[in-house]
PDB file of N, CA and C in Angstrom:
ATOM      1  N   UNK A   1      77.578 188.021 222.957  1.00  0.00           N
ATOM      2  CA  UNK A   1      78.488 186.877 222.902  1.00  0.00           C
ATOM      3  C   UNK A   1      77.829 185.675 222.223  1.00  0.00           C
ATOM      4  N   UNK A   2      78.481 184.967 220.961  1.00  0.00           N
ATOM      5  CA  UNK A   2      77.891 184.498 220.473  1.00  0.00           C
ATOM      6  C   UNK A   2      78.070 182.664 221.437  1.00  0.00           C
ATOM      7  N   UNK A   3      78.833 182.840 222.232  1.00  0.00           N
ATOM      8  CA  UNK A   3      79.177 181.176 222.668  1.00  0.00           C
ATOM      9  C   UNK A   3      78.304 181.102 224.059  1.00  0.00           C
ATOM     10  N   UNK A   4      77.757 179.927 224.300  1.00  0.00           N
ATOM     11  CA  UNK A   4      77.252 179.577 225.539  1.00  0.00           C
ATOM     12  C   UNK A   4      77.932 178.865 226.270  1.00  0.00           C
ATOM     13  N   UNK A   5      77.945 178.609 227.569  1.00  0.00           N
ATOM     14  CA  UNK A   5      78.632 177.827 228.674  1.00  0.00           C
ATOM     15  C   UNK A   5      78.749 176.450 228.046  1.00  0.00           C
ATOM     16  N   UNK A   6      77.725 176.008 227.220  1.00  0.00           N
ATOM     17  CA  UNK A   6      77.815 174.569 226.925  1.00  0.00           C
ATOM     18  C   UNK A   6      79.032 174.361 226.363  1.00  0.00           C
ATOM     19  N   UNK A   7      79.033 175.336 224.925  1.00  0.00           N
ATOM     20  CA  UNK A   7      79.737 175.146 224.075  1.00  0.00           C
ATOM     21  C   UNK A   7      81.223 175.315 224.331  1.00  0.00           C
ATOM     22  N   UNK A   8      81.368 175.925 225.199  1.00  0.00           N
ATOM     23  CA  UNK A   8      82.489 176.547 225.785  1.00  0.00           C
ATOM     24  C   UNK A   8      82.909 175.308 226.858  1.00  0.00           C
ATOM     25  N   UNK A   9      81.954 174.568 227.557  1.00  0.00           N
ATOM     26  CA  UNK A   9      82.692 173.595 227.903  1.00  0.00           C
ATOM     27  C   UNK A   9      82.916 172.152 227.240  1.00  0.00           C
ATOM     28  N   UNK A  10      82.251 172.102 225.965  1.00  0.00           N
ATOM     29  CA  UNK A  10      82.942 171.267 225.407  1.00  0.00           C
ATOM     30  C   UNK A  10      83.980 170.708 224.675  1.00  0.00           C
ATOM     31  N   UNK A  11      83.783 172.461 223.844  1.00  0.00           N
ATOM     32  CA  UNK A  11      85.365 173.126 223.455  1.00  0.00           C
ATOM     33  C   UNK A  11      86.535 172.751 224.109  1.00  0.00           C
ATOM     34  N   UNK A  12      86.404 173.272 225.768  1.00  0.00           N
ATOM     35  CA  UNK A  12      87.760 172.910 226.542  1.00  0.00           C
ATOM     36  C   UNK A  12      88.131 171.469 226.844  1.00  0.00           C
ATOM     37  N   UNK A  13      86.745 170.658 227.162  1.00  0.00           N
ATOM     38  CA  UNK A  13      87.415 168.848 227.528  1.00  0.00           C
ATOM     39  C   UNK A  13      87.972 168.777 226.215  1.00  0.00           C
ATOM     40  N   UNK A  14      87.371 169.103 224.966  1.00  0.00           N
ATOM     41  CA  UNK A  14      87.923 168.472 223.735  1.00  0.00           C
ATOM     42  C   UNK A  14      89.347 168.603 224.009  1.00  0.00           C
ATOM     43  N   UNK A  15      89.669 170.183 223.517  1.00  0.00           N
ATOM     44  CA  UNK A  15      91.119 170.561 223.803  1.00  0.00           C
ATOM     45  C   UNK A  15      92.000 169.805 225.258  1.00  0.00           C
ATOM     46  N   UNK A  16      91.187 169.456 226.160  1.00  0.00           N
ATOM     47  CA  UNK A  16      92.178 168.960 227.553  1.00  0.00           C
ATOM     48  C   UNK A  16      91.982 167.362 227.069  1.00  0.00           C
ATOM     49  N   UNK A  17      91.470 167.018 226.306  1.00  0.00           N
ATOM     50  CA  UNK A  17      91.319 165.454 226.256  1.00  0.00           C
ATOM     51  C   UNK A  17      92.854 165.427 225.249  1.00  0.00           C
ATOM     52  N   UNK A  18      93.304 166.424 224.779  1.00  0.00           N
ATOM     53  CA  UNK A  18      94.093 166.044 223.702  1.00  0.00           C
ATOM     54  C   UNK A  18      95.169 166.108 224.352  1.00  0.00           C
ATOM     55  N   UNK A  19      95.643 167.482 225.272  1.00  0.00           N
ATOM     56  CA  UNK A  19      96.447 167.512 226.061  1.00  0.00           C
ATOM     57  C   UNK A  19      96.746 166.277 227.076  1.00  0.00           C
ATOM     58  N   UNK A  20      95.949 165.643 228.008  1.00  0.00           N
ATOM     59  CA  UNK A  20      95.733 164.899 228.619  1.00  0.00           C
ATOM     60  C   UNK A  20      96.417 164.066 228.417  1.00  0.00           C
ATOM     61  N   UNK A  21      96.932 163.584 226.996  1.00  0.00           N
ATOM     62  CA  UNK A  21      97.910 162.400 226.531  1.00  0.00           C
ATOM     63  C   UNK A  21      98.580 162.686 226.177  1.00  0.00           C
ATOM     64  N   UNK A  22      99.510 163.651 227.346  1.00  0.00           N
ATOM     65  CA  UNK A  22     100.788 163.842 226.975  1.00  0.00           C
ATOM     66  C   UNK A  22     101.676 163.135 228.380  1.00  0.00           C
ATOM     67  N   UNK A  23     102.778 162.944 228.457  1.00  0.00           N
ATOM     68  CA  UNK A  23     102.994 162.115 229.248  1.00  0.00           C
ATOM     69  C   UNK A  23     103.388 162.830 230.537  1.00  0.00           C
ATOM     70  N   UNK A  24     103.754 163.802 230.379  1.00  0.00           N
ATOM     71  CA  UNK A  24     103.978 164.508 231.982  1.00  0.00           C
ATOM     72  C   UNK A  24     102.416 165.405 231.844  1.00  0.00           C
ATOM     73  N   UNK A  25     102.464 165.289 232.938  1.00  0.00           N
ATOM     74  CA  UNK A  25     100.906 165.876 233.479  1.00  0.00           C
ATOM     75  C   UNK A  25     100.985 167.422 233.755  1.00  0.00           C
ATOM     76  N   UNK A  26     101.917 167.867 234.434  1.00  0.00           N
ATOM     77  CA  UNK A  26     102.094 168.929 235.028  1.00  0.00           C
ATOM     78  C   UNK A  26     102.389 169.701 233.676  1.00  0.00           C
ATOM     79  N   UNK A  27     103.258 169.504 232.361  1.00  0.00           N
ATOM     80  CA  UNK A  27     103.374 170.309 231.112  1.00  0.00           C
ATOM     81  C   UNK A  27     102.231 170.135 230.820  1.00  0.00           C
ATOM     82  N   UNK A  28     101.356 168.905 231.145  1.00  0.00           N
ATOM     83  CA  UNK A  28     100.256 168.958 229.884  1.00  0.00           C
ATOM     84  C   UNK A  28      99.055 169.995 230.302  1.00  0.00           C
ATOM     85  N   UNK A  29      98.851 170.288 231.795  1.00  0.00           N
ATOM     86  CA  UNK A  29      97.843 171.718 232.359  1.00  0.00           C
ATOM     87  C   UNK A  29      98.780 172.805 231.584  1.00  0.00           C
ATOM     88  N   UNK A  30     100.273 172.896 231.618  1.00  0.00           N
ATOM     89  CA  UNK A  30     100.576 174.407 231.181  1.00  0.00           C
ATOM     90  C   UNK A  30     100.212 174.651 230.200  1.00  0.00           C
ATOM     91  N   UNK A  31     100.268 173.422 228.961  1.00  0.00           N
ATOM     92  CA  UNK A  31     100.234 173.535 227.587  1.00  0.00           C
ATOM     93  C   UNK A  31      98.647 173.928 227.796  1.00  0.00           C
ATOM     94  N   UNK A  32      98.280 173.455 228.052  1.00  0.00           N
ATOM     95  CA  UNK A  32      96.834 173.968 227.908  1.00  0.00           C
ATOM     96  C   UNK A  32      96.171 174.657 227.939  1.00  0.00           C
ATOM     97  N   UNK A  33      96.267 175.520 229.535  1.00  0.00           N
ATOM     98  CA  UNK A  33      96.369 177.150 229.420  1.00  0.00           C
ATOM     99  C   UNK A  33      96.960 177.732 228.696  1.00  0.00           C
ATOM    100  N   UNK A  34      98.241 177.729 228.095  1.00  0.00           N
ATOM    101  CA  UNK A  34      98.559 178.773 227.481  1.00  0.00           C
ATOM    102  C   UNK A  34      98.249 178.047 225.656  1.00  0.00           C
ATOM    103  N   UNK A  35      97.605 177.308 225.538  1.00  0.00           N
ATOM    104  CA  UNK A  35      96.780 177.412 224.361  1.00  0.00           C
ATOM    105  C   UNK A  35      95.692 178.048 224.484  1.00  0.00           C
ATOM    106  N   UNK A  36      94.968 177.970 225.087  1.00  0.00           N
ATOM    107  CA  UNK A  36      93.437 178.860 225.325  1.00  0.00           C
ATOM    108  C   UNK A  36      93.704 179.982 225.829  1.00  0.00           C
ATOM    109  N   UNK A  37      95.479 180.151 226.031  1.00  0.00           N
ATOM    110  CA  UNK A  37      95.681 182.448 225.937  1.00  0.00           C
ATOM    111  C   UNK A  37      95.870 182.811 224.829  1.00  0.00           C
ATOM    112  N   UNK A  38      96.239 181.446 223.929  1.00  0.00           N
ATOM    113  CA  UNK A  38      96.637 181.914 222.455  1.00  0.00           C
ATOM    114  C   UNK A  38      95.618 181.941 221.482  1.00  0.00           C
ATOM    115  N   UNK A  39      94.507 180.628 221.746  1.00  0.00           N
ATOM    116  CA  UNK A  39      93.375 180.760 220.622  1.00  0.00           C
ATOM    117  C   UNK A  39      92.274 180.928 221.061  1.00  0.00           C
ATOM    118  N   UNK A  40      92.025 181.533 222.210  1.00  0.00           N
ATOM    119  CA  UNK A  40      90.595 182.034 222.513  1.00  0.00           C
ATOM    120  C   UNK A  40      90.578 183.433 222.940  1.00  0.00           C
ATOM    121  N   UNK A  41      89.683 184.045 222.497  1.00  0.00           N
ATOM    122  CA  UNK A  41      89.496 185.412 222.941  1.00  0.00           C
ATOM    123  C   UNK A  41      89.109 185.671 223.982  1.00  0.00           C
ATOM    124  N   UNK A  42      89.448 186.870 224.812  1.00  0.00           N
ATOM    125  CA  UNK A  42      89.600 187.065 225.857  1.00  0.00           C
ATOM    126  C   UNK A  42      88.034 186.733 226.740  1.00  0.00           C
ATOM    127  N   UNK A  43      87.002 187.199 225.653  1.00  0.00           N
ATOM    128  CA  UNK A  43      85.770 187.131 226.031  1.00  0.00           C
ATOM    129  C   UNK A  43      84.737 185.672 226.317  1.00  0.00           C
ATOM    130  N   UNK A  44      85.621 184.518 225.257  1.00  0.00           N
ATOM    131  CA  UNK A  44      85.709 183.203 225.456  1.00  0.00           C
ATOM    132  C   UNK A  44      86.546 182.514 226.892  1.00  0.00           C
ATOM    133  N   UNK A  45      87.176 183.187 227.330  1.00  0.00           N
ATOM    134  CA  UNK A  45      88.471 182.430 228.587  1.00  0.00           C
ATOM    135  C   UNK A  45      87.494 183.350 229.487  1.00  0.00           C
ATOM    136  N   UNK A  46      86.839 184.476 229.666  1.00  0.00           N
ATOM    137  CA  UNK A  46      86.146 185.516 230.742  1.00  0.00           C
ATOM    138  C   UNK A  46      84.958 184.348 231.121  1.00  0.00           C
ATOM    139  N   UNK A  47      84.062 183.690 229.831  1.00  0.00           N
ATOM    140  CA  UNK A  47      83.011 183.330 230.110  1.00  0.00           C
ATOM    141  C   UNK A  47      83.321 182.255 231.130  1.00  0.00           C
ATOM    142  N   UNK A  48      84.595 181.078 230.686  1.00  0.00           N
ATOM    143  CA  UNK A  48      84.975 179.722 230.770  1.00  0.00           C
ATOM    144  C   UNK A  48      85.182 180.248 232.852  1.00  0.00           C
ATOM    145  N   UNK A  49      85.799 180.397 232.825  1.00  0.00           N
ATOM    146  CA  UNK A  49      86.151 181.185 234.380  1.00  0.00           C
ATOM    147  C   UNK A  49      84.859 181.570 235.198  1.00  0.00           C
ATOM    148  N   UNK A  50      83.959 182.721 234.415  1.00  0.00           N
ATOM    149  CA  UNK A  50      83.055 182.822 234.833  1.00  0.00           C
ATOM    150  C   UNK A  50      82.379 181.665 235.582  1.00  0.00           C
ATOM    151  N   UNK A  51      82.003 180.426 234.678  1.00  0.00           N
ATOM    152  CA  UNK A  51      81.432 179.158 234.577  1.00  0.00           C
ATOM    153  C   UNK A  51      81.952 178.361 235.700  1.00  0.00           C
ATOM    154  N   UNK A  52      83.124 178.612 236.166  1.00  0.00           N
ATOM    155  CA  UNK A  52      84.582 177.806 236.668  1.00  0.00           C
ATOM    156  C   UNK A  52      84.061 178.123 238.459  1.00  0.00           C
ATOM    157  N   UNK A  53      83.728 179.727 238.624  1.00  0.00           N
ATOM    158  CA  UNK A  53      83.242 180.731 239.964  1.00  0.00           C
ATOM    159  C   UNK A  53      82.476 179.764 239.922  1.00  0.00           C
ATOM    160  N   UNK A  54      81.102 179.987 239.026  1.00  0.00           N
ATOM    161  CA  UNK A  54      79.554 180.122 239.449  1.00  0.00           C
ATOM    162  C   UNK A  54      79.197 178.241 239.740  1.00  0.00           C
ATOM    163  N   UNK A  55      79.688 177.764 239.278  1.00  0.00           N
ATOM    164  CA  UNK A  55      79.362 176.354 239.414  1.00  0.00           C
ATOM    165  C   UNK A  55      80.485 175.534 239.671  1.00  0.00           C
ATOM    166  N   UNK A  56      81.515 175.706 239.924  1.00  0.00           N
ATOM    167  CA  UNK A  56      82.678 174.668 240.543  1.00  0.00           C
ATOM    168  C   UNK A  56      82.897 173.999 239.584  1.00  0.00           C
ATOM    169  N   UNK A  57      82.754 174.451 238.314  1.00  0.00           N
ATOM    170  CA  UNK A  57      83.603 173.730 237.060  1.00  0.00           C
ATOM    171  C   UNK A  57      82.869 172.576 236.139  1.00  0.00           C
ATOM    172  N   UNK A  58      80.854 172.968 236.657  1.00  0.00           N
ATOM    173  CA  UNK A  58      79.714 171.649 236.405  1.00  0.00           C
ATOM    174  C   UNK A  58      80.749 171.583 234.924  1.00  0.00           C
ATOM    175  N   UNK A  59      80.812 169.652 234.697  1.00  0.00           N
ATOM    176  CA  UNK A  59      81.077 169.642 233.214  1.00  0.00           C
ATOM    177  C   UNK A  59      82.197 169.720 232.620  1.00  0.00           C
ATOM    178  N   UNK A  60      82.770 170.441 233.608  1.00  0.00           N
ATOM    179  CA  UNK A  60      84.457 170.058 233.127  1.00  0.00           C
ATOM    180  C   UNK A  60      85.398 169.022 233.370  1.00  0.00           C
ATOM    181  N   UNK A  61      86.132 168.213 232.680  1.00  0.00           N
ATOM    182  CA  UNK A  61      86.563 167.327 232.882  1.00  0.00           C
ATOM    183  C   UNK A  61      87.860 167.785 234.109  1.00  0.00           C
ATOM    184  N   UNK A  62      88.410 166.431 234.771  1.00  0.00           N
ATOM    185  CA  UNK A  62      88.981 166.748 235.658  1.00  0.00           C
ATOM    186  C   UNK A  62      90.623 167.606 235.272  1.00  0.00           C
ATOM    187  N   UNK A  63      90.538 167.235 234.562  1.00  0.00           N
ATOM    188  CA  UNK A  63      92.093 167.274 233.499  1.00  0.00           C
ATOM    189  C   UNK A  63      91.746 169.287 233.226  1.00  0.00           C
ATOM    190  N   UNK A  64      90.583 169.243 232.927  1.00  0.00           N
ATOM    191  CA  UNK A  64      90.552 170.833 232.662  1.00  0.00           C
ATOM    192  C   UNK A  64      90.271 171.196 233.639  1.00  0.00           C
ATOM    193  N   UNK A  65      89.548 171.213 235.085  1.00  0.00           N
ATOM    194  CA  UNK A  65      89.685 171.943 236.190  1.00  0.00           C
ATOM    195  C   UNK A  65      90.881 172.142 236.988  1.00  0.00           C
ATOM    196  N   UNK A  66      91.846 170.818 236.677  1.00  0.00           N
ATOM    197  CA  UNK A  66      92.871 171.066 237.626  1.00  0.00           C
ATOM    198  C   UNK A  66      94.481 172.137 236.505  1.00  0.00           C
ATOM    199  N   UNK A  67      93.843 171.927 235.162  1.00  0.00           N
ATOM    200  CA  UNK A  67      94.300 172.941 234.590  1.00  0.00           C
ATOM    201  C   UNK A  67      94.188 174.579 234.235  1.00  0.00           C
ATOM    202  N   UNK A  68      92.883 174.543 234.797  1.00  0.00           N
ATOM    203  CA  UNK A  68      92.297 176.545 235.262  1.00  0.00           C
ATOM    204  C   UNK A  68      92.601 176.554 236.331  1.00  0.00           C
ATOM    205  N   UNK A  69      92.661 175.606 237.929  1.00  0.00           N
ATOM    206  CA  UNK A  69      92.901 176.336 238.953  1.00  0.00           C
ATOM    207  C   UNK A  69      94.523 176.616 239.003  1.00  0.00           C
ATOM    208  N   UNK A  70      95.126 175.378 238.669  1.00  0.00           N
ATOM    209  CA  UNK A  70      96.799 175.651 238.227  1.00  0.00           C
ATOM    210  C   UNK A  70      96.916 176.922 237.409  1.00  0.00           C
ATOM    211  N   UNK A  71      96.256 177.109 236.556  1.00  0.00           N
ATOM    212  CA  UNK A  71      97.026 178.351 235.613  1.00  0.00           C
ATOM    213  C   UNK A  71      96.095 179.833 235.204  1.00  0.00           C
ATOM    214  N   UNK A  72      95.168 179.870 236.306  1.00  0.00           N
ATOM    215  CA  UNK A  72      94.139 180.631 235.953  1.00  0.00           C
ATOM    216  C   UNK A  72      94.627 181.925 236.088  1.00  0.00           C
ATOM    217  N   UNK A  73      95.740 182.296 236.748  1.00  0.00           N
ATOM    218  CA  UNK A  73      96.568 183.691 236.017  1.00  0.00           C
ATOM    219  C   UNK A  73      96.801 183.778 234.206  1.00  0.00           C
ATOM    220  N   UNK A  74      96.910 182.895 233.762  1.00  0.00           N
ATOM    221  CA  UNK A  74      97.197 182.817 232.661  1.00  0.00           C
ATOM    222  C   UNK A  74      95.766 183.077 231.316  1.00  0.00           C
ATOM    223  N   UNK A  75      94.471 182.620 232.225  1.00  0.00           N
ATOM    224  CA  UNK A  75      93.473 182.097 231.368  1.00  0.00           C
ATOM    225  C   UNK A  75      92.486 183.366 231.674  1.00  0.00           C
ATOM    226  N   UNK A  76      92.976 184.078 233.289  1.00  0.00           N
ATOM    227  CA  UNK A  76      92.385 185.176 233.157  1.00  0.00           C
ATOM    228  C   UNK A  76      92.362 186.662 232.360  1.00  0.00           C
ATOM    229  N   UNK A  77      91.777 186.933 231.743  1.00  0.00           N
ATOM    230  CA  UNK A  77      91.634 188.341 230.588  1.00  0.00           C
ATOM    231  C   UNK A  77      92.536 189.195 231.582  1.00  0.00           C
ATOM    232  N   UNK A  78      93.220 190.178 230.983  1.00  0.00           N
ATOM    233  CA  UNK A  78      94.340 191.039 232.181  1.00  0.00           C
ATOM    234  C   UNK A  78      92.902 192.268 232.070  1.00  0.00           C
ATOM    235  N   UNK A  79      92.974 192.169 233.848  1.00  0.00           N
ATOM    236  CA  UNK A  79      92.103 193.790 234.123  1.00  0.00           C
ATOM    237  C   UNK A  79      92.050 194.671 233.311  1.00  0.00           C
ATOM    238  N   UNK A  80      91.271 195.444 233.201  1.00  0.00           N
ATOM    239  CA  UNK A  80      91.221 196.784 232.228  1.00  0.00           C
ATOM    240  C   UNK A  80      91.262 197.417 233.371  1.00  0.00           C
ATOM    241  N   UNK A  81      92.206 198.688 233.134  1.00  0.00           N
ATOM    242  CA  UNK A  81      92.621 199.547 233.756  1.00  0.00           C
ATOM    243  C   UNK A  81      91.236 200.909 233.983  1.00  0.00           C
ATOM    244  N   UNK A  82      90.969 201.013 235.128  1.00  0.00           N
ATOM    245  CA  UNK A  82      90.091 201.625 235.400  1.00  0.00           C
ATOM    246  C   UNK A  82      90.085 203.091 235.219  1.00  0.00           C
TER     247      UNK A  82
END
């Protein structure tokens, strides 16, 4: 994997800082998740989550934590079927 936790969380405030100024709050977490189902690969949204478990979200802005725990069906990679 070429991305690290850093990069990956700066990636997302960027993207939630943009969202963030939208005027309803509650569209602006959906929009957000379901941009990062649309332009990140599955292995990019696995790590971000990962990061999200292992440390309670170190680094993420508030705007993007309360937008993975709201929509983290959405941001999670779908199981591979065993």
């Amino acid at each position: 994997m070429g991305m690290n936790a850093t990069q990956l969380i700066k990636m997302a405030n960027q993207i939630g800082a943009f969202f963030a100024s939208q005027p309803d709050p509650q569209q602006a977490r959906e929009d957000f998740a379901q941009h990062l189902k649309r332009q990140w690969d599955p292995q990019m949204r696995s790590a971000l989550c990962t990061h999200l478990d292992a440390t309670e979200g170190e680094g993420l802005s508030a705007f993007v934590l309360e937008a993975m725990q709201a929509h983290r069906e959405q941001l999670e990679p779908l199981a591979r079927p065993a």
